[in-house]
Structure formats: C-alpha cells, structure tokens
PDB file of N, CA and C in Angstrom:
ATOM      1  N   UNK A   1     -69.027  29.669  37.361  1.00  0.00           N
ATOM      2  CA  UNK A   1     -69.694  28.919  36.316  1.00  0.00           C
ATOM      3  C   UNK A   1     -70.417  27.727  36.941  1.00  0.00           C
ATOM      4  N   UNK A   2     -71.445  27.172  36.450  1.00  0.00           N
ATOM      5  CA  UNK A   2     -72.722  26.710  37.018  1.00  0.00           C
ATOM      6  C   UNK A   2     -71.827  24.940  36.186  1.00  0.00           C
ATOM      7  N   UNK A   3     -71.411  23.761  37.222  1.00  0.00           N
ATOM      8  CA  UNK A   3     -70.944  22.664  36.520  1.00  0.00           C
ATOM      9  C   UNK A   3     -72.337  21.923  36.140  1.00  0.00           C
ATOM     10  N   UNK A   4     -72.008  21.194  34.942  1.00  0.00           N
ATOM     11  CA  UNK A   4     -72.736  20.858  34.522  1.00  0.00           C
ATOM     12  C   UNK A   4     -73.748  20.069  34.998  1.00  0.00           C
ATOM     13  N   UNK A   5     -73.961  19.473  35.871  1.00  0.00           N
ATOM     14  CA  UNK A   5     -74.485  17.953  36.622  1.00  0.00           C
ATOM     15  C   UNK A   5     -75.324  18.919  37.706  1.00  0.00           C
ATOM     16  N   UNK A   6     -74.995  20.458  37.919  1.00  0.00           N
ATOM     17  CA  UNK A   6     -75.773  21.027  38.416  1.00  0.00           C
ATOM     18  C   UNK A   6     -76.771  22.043  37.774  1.00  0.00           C
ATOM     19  N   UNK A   7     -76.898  21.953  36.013  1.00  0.00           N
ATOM     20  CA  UNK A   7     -77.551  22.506  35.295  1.00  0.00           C
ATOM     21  C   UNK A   7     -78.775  21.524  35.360  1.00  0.00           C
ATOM     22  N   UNK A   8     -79.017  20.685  35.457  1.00  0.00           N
ATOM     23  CA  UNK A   8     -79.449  19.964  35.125  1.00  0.00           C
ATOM     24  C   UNK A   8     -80.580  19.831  36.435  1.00  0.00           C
ATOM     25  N   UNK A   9     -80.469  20.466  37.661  1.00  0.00           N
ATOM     26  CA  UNK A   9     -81.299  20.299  38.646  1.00  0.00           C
ATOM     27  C   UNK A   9     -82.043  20.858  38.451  1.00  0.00           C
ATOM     28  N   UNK A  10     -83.282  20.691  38.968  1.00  0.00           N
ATOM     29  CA  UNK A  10     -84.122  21.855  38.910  1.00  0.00           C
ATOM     30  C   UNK A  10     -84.113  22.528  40.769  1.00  0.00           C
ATOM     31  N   UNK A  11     -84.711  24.041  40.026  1.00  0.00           N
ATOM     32  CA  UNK A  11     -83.990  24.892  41.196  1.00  0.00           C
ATOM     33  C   UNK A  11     -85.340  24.799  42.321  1.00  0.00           C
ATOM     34  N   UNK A  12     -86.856  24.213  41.849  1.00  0.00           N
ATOM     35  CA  UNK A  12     -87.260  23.845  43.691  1.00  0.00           C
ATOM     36  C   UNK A  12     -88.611  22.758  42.861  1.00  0.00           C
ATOM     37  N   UNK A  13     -89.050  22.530  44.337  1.00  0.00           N
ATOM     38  CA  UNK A  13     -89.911  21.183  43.975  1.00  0.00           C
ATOM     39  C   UNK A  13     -91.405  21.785  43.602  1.00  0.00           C
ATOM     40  N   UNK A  14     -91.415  20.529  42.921  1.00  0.00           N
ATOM     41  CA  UNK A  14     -93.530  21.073  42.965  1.00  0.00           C
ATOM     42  C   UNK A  14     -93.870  22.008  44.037  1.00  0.00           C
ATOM     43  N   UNK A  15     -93.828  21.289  44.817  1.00  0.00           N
ATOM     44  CA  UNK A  15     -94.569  21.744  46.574  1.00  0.00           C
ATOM     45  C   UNK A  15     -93.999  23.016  46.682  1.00  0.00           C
ATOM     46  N   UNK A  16     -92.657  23.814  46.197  1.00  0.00           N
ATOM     47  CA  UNK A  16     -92.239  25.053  46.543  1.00  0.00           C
ATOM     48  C   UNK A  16     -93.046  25.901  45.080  1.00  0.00           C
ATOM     49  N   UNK A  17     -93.309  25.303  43.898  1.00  0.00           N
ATOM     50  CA  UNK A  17     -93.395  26.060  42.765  1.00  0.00           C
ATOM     51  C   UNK A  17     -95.571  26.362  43.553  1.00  0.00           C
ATOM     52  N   UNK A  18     -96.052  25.048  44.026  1.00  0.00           N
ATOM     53  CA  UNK A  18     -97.346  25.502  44.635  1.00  0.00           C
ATOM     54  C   UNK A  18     -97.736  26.276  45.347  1.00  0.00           C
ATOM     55  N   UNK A  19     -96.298  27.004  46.368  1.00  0.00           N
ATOM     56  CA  UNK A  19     -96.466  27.477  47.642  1.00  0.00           C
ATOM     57  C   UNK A  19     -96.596  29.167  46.869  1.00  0.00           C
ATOM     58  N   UNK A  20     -95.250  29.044  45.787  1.00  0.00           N
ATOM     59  CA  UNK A  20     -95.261  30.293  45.485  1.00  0.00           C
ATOM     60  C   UNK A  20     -96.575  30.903  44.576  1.00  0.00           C
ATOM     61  N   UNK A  21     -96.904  29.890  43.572  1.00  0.00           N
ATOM     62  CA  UNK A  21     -97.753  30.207  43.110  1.00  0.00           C
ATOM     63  C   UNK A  21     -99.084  30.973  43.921  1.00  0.00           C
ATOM     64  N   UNK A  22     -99.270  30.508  45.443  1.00  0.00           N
ATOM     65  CA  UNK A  22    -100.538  30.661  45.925  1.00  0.00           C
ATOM     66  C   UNK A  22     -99.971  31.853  46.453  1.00  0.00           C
ATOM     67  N   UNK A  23     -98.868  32.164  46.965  1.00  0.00           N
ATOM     68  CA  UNK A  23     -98.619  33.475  47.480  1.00  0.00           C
ATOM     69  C   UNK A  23     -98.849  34.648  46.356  1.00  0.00           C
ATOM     70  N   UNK A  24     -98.460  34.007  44.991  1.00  0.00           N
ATOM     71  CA  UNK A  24     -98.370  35.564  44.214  1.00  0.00           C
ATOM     72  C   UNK A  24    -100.391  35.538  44.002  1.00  0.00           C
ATOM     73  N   UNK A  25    -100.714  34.618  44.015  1.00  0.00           N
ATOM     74  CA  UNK A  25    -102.460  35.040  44.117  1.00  0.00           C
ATOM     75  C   UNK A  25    -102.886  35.860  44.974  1.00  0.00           C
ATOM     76  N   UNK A  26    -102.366  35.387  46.296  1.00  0.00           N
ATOM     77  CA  UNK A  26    -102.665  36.031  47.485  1.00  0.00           C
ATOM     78  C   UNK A  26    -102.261  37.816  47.001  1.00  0.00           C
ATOM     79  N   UNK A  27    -101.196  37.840  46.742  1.00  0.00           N
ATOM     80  CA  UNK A  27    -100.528  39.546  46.450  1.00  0.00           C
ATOM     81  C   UNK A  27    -101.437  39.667  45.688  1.00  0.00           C
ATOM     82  N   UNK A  28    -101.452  39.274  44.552  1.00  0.00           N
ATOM     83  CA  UNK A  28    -102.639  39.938  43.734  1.00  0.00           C
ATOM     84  C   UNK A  28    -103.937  40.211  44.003  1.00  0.00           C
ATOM     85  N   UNK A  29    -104.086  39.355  44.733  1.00  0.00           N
ATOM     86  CA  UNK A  29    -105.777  39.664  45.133  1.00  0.00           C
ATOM     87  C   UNK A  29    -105.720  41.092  46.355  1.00  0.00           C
ATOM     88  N   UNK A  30    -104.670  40.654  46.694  1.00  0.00           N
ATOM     89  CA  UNK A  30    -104.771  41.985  48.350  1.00  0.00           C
ATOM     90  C   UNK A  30    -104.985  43.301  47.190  1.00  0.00           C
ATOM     91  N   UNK A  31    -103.705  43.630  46.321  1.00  0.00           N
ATOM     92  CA  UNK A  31    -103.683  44.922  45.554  1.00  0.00           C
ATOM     93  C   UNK A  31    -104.790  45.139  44.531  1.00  0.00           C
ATOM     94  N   UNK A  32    -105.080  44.049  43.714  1.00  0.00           N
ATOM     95  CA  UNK A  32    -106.629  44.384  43.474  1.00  0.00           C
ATOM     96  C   UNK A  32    -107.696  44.686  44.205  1.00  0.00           C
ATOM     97  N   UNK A  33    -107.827  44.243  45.342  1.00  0.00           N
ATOM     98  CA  UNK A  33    -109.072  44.727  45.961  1.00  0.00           C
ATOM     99  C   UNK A  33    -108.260  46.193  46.400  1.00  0.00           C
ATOM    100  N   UNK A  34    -107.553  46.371  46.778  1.00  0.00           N
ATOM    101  CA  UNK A  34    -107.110  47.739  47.588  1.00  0.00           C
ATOM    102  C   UNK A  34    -107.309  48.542  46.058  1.00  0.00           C
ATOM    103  N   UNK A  35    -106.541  48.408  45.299  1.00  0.00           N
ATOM    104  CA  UNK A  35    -106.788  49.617  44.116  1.00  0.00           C
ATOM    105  C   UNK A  35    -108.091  49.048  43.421  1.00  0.00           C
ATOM    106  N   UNK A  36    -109.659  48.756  43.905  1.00  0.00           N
ATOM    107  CA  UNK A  36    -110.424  48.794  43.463  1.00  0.00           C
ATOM    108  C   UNK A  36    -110.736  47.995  41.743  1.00  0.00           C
ATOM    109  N   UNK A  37    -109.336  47.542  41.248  1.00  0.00           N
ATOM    110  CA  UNK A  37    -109.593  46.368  39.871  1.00  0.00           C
ATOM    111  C   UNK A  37    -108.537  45.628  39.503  1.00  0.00           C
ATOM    112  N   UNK A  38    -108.733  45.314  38.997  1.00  0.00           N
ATOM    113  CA  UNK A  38    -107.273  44.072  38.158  1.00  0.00           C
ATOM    114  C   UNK A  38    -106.214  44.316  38.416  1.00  0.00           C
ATOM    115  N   UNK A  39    -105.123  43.973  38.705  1.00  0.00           N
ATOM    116  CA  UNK A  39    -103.956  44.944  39.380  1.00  0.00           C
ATOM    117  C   UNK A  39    -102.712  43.762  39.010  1.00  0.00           C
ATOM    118  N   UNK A  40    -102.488  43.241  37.903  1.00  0.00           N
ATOM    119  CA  UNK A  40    -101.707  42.084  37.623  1.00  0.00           C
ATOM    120  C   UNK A  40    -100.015  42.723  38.101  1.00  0.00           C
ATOM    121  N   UNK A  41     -99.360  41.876  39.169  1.00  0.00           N
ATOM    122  CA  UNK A  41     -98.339  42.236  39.767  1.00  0.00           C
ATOM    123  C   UNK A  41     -97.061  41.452  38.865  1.00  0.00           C
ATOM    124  N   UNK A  42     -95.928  42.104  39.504  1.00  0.00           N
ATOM    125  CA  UNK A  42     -94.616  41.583  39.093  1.00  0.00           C
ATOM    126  C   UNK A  42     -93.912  41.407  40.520  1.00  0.00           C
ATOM    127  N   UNK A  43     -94.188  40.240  40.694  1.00  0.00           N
ATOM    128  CA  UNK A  43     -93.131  39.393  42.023  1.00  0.00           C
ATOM    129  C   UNK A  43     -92.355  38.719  41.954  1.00  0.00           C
ATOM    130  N   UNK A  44     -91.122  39.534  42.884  1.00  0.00           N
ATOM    131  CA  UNK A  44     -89.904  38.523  42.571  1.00  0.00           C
ATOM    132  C   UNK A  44     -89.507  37.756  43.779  1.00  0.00           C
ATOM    133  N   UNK A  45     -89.176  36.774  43.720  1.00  0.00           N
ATOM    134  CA  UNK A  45     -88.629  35.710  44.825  1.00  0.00           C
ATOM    135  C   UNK A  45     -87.472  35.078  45.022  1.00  0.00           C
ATOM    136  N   UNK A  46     -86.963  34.734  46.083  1.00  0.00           N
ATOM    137  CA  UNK A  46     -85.807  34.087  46.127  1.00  0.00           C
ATOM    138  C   UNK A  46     -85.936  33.131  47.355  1.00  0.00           C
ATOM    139  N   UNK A  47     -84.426  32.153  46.876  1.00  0.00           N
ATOM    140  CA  UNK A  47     -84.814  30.769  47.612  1.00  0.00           C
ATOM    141  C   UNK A  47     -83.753  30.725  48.481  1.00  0.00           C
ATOM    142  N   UNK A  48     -83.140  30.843  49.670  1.00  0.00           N
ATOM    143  CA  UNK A  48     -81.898  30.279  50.207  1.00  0.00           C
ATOM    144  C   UNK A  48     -81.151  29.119  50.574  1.00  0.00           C
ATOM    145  N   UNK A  49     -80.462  29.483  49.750  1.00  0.00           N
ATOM    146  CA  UNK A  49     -79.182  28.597  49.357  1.00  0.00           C
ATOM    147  C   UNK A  49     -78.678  27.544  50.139  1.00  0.00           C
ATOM    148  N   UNK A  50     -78.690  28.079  51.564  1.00  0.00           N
ATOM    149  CA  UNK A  50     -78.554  27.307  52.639  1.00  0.00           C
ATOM    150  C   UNK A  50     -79.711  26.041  53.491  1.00  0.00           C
ATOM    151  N   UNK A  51     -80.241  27.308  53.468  1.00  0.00           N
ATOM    152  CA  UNK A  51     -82.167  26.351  54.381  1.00  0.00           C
ATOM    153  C   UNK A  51     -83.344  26.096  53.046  1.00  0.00           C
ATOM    154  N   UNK A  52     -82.865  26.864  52.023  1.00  0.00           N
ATOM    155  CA  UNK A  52     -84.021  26.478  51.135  1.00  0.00           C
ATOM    156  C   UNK A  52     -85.375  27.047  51.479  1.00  0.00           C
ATOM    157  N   UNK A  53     -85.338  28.073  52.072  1.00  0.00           N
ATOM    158  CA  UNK A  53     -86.437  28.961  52.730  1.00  0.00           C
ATOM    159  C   UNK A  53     -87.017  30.039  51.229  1.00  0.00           C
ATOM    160  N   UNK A  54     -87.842  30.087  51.123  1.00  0.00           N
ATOM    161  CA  UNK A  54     -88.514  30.786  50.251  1.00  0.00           C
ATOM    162  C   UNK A  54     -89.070  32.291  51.018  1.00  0.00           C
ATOM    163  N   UNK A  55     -88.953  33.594  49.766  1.00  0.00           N
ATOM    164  CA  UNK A  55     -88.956  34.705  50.308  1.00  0.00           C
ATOM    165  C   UNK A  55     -89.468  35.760  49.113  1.00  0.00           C
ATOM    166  N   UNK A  56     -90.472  36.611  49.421  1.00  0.00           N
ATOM    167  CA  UNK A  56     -90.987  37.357  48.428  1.00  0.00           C
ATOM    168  C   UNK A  56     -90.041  38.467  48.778  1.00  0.00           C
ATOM    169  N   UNK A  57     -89.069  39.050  47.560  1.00  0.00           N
ATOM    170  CA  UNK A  57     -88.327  40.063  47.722  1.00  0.00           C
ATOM    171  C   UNK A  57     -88.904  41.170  47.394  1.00  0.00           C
ATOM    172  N   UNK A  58     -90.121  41.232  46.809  1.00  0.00           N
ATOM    173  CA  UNK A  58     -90.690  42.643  46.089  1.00  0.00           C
ATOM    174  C   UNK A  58     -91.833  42.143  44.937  1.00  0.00           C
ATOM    175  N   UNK A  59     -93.248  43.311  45.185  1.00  0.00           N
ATOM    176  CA  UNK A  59     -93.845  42.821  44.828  1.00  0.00           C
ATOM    177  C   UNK A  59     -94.465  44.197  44.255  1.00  0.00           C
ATOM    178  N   UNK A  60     -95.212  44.627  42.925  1.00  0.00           N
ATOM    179  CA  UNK A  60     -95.138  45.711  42.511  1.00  0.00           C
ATOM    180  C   UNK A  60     -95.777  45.737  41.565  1.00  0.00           C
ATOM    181  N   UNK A  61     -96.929  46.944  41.026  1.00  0.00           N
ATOM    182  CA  UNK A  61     -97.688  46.157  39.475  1.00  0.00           C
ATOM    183  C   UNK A  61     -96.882  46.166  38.495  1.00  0.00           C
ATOM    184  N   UNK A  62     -97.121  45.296  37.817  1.00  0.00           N
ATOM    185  CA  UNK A  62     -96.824  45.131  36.541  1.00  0.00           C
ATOM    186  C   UNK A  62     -96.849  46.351  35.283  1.00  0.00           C
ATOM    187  N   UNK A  63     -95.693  46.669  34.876  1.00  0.00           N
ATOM    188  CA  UNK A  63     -95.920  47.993  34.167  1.00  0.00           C
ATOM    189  C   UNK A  63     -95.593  47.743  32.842  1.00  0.00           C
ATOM    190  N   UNK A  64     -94.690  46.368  32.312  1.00  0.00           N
ATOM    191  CA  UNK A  64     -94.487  46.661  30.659  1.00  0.00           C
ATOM    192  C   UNK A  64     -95.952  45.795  29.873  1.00  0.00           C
ATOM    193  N   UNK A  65     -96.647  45.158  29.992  1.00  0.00           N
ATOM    194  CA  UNK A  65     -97.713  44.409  29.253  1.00  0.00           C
ATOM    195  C   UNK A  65     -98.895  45.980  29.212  1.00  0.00           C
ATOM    196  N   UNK A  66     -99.066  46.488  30.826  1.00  0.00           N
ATOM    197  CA  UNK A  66    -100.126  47.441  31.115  1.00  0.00           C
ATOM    198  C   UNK A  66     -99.842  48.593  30.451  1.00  0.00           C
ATOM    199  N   UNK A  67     -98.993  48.738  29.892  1.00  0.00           N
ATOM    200  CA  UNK A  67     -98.432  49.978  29.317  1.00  0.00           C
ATOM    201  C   UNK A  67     -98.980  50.425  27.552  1.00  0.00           C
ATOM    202  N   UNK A  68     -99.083  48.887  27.138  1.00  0.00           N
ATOM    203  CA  UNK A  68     -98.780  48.630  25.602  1.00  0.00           C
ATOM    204  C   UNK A  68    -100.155  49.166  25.148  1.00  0.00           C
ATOM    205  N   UNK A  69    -100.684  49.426  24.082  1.00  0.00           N
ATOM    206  CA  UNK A  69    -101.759  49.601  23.217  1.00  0.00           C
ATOM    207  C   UNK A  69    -103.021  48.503  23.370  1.00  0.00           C
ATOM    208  N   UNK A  70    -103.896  49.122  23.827  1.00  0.00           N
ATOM    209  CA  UNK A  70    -104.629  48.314  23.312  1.00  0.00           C
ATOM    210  C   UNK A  70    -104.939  47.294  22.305  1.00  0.00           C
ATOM    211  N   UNK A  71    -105.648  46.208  21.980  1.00  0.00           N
ATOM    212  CA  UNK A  71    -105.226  45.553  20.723  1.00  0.00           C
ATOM    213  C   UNK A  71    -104.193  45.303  19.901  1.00  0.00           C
ATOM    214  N   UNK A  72    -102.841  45.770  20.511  1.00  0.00           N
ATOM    215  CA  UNK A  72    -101.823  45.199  19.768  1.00  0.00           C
ATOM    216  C   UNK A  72    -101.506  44.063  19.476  1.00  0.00           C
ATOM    217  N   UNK A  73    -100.900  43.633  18.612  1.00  0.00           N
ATOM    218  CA  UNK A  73    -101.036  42.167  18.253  1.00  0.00           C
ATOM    219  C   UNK A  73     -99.234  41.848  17.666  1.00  0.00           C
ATOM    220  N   UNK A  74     -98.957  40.883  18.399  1.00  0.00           N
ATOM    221  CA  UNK A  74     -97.314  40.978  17.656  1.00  0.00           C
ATOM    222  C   UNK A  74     -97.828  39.000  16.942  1.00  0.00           C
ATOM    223  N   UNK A  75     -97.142  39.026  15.526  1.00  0.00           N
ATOM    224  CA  UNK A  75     -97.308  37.573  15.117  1.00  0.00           C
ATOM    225  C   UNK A  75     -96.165  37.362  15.417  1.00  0.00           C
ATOM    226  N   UNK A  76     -96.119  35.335  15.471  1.00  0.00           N
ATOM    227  CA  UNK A  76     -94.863  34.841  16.087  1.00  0.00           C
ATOM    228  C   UNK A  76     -95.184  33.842  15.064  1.00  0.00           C
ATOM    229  N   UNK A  77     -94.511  33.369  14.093  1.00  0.00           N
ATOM    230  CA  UNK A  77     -94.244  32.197  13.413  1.00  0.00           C
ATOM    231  C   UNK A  77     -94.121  31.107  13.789  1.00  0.00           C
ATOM    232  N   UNK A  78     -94.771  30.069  13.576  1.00  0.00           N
ATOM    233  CA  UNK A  78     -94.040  28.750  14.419  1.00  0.00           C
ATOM    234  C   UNK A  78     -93.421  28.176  13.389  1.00  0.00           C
ATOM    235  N   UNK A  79     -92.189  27.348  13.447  1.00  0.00           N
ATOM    236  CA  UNK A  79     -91.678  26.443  12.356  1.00  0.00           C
ATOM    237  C   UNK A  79     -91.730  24.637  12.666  1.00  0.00           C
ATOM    238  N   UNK A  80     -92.366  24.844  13.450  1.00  0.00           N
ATOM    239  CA  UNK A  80     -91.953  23.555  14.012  1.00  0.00           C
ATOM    240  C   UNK A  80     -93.416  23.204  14.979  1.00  0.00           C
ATOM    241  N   UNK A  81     -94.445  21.928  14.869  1.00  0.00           N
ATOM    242  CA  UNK A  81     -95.358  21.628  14.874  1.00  0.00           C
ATOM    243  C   UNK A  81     -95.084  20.258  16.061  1.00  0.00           C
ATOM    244  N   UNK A  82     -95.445  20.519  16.759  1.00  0.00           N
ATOM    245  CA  UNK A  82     -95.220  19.395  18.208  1.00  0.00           C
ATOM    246  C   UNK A  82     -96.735  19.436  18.465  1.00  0.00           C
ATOM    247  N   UNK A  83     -96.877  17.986  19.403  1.00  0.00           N
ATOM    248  CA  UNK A  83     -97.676  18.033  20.180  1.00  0.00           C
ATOM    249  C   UNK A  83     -98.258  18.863  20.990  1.00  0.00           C
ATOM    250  N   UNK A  84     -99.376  19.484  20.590  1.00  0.00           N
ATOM    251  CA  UNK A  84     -99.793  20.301  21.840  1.00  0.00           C
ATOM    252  C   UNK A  84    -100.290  20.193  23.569  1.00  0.00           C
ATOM    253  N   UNK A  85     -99.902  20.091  24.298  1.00  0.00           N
ATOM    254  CA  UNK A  85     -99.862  19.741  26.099  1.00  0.00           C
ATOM    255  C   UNK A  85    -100.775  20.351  26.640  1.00  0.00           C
ATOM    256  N   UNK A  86    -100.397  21.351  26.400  1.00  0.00           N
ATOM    257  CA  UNK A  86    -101.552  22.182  27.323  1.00  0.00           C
ATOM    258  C   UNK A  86    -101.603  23.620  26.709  1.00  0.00           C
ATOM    259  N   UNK A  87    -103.150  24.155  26.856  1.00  0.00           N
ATOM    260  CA  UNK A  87    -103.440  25.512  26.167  1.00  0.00           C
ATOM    261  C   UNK A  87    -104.159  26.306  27.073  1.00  0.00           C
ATOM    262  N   UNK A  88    -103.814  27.354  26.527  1.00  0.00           N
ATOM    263  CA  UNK A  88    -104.439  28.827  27.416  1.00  0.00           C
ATOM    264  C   UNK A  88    -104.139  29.842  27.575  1.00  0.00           C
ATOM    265  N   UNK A  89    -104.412  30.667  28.372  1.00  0.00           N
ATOM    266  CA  UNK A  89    -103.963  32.033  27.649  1.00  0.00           C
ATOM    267  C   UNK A  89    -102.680  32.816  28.079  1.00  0.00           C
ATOM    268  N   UNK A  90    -102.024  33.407  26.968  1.00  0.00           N
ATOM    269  CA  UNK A  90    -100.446  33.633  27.506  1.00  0.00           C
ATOM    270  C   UNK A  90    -100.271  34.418  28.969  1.00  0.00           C
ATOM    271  N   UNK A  91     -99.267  34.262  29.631  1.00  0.00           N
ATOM    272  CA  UNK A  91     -98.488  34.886  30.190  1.00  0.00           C
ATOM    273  C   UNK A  91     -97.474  36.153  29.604  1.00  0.00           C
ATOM    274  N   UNK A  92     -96.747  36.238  28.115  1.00  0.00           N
ATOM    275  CA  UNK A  92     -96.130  37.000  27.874  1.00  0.00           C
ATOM    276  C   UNK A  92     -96.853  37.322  26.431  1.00  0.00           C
ATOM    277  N   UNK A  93     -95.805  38.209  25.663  1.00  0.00           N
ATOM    278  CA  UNK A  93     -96.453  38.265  23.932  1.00  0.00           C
ATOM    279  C   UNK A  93     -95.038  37.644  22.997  1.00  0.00           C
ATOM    280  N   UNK A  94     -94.278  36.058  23.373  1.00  0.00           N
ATOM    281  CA  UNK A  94     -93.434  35.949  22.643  1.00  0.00           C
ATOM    282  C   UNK A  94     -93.553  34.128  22.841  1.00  0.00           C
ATOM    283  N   UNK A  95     -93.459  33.357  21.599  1.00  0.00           N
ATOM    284  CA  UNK A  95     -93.623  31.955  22.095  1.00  0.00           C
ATOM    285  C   UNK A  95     -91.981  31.244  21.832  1.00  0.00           C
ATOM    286  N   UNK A  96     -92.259  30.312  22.535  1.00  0.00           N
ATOM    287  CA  UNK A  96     -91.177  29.983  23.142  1.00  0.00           C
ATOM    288  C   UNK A  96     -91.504  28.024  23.344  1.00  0.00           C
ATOM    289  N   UNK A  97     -90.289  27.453  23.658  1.00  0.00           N
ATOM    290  CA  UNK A  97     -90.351  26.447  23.471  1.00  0.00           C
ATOM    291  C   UNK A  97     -89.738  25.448  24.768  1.00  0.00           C
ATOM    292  N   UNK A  98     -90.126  24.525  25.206  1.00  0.00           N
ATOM    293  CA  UNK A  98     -89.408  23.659  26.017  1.00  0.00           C
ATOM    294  C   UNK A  98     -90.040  22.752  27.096  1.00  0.00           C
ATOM    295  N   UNK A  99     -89.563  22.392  28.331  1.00  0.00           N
ATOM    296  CA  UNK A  99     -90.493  21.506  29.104  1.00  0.00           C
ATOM    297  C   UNK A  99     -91.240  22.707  29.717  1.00  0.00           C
ATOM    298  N   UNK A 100     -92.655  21.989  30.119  1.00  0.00           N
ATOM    299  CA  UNK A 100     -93.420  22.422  31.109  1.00  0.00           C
ATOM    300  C   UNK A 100     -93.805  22.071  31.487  1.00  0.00           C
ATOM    301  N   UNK A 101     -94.659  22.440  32.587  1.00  0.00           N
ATOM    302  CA  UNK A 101     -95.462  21.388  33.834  1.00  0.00           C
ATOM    303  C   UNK A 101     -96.673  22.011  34.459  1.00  0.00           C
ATOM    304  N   UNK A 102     -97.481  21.292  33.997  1.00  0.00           N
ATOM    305  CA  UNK A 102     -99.363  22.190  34.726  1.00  0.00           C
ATOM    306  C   UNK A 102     -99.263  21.909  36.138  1.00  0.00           C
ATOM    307  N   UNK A 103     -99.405  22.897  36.675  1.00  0.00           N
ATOM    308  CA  UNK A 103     -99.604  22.637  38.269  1.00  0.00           C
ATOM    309  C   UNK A 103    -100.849  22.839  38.534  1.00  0.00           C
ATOM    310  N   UNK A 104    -101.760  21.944  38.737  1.00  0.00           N
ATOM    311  CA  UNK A 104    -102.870  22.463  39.388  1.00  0.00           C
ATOM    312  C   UNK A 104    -102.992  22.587  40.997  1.00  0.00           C
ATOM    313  N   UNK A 105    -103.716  23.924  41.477  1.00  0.00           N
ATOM    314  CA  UNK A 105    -103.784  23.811  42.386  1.00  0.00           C
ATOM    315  C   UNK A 105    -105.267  24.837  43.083  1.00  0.00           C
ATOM    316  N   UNK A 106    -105.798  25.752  41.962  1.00  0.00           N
ATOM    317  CA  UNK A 106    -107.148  26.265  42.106  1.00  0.00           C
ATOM    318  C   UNK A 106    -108.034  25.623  41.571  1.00  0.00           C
TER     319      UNK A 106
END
C-alpha cells in the first residue's frame, strides 16, 4: 500500500514529462512516415525506481479510438462549471476532472 505522504508526490518532473513527450513524437513520426499516414501510437513507459532512468517499454498503434465508427459521438454531461484553463482537442472520448499542466514544448 502506497503511504500517504507518498501519494501525494508526483511520479517525475517537468523536464522528464518533456523528455517523454518528445520521444513519443519522435515514435510517431518514424511509424507514420514508414506506414505512409497518420499512425497515432500507444506507448508505454517506465521510470526506475532506483536511478530514475526513463525507458520506452513498447510502442505500437493505437487500436481502440482507430477502430470506432466514424462520426461517433458519445455525450458527457457536465454538472459542474469551473474555470476553463486550457482547450483543445481531446486525447480520449470521456471528460474527466482534476489538475493539469500545459507543457509547452513544440
């Protein structure tokens, strides 16, 4: 069980969330150009525990979004009206709530 005072960390820094970010571009761009179009991947990573070394464990297209219907449309209700931070276009088809953080870095 994860003690509490260590829930509370976050699990890597900007500078590691930038590094990864530019690597999963990099994957994506290699497999798009190789399969000739858009080729949106699913990469998974891990961090060690010990050295804090970052590591692409597997990298692979993306098959449940590419799969779905065209034009499908799922509605999501909001109940609850906050400040809006930042906008653009989803990552998944389900909304969701909590901290976030714009990284710019392209």
């Amino acid at each position: 069980e994860t003690k509490e005072k260590d829930r509370a960390k976050r699990s890597f820094s900007d500078e590691e969330a930038k590094t990864l970010a530019e690597w999963c571009v990099k994957i994506e761009k290699h497999y798009s150009e190789y399969h000739g179009h858009s080729t949106p991947m699913d990469i998974e990573w891990a961090k060690d525990g010990i050295t804090g070394e970052l590591f692409i464990v597997q990298a692979r297209p993306e098959t449940v979004r590419s799969r779905q219907k065209e034009g499908s449309i799922k509605q999501t209700k909001v109940t609850h009206h906050g400040e809006t931070v930042i906008e653009g276009p989803p990552i998944g088809r389900d909304a969701s709530n909590g901290k976030a953080k714009a990284i710019k870095i392209l």
